[in-house]
Protein backbone atom coordinates (compact mmCIF):
# COMPACT_ATOMS: atom_id res chain seq x y z
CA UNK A 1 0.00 0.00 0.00
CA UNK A 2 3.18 2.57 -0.13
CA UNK A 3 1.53 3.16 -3.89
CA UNK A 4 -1.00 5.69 -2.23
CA UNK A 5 2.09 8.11 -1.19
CA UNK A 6 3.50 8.00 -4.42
CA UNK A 7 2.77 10.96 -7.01
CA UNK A 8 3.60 9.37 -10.07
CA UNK A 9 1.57 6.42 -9.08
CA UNK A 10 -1.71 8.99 -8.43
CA UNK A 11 -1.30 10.60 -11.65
CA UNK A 12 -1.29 7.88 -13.66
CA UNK A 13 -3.85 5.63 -11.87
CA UNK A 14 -6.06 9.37 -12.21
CA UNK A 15 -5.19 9.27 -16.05
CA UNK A 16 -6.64 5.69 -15.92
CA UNK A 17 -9.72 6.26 -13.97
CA UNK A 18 -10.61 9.44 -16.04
CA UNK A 19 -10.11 7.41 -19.39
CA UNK A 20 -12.37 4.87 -18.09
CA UNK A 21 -15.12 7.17 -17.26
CA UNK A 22 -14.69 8.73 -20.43
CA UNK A 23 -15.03 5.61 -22.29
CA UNK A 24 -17.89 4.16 -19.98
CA UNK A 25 -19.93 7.07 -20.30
CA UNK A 26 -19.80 7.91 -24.45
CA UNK A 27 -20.84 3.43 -24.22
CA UNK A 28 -23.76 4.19 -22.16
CA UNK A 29 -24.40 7.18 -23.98
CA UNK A 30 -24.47 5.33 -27.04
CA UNK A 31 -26.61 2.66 -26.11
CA UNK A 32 -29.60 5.12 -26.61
CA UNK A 33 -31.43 5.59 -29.80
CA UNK A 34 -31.79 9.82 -28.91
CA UNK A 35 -30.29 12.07 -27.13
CA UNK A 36 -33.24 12.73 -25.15
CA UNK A 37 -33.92 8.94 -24.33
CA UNK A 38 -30.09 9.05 -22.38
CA UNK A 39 -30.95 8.19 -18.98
CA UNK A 40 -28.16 10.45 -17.24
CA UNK A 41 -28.15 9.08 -13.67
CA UNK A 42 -27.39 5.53 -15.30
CA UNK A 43 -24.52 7.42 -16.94
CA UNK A 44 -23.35 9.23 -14.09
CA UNK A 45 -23.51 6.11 -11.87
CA UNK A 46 -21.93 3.93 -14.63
CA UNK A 47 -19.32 5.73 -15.20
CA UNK A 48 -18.42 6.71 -11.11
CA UNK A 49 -18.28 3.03 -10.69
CA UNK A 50 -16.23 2.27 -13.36
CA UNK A 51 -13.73 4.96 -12.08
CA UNK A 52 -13.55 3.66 -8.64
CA UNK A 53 -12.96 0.43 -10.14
CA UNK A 54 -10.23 1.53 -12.25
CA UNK A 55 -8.50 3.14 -8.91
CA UNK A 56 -9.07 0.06 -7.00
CA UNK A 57 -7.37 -2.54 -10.51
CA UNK A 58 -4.44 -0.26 -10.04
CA UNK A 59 -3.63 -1.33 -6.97
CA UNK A 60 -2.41 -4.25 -8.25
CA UNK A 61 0.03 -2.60 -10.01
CA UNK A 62 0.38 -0.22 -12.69
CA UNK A 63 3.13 -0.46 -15.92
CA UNK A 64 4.12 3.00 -15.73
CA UNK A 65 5.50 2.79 -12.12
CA UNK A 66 6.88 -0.73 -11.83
CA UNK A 67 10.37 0.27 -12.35
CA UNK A 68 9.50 2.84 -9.56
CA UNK A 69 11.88 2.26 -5.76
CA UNK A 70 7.88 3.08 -4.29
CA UNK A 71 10.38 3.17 -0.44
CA UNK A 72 11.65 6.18 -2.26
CA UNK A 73 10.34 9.82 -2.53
CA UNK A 74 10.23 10.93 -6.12
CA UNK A 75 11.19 14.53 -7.32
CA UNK A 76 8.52 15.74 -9.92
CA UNK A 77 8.22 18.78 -11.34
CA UNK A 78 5.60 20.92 -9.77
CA UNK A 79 4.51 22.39 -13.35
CA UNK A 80 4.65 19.62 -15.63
CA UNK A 81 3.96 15.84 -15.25
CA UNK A 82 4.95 13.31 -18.02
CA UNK A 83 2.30 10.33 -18.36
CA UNK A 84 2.10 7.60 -21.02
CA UNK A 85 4.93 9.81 -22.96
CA UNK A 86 2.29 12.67 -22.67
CA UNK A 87 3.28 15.83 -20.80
CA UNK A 88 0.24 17.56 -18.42
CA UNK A 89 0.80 20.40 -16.69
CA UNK A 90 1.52 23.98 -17.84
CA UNK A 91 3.27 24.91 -20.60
């Protein structure tokens, strides 16, 4: 459990969740024939569920930060993160 100190490990298991609940909720969007027939609280509670379950998979262990010392504090950059090859932050 020494992931849920680690920064890197947060931002990436965040990137995860977020893609999940991006991808759950255009699927359960989709499903409906009209916009208007969306039921949005099936969405919503969809696609929070599929987030928290994302957060909890990563637990197990995420690619990004195997290679990662986790007894070890990590110096990041306060303005710019680099996740998946992709850098967030400002810039």
């Amino acid at each position: 459990m020494k992931y849920l100190t680690n920064k890197k490990w947060w931002m990436c298991a965040g990137v995860r969740a977020l893609k999940t609940v991006a991808q759950t909720a255009l699927a359960t969007i989709s499903t409906a024939m009209v916009l208007s027939d969306v039921d949005w609280v099936a969405v919503a509670s969809a696609s929070v569920l599929a987030g928290i379950l994302s957060l909890l998979t990563s637990l197990a262990g995420i690619p990004e930060v195997e290679d990662v010392d986790i007894g070890k504090s990590i110096e990041m950059p306060e303005d710019e993160v680099e996740v998946d090859n992709t850098k967030i932050g400002e810039g």
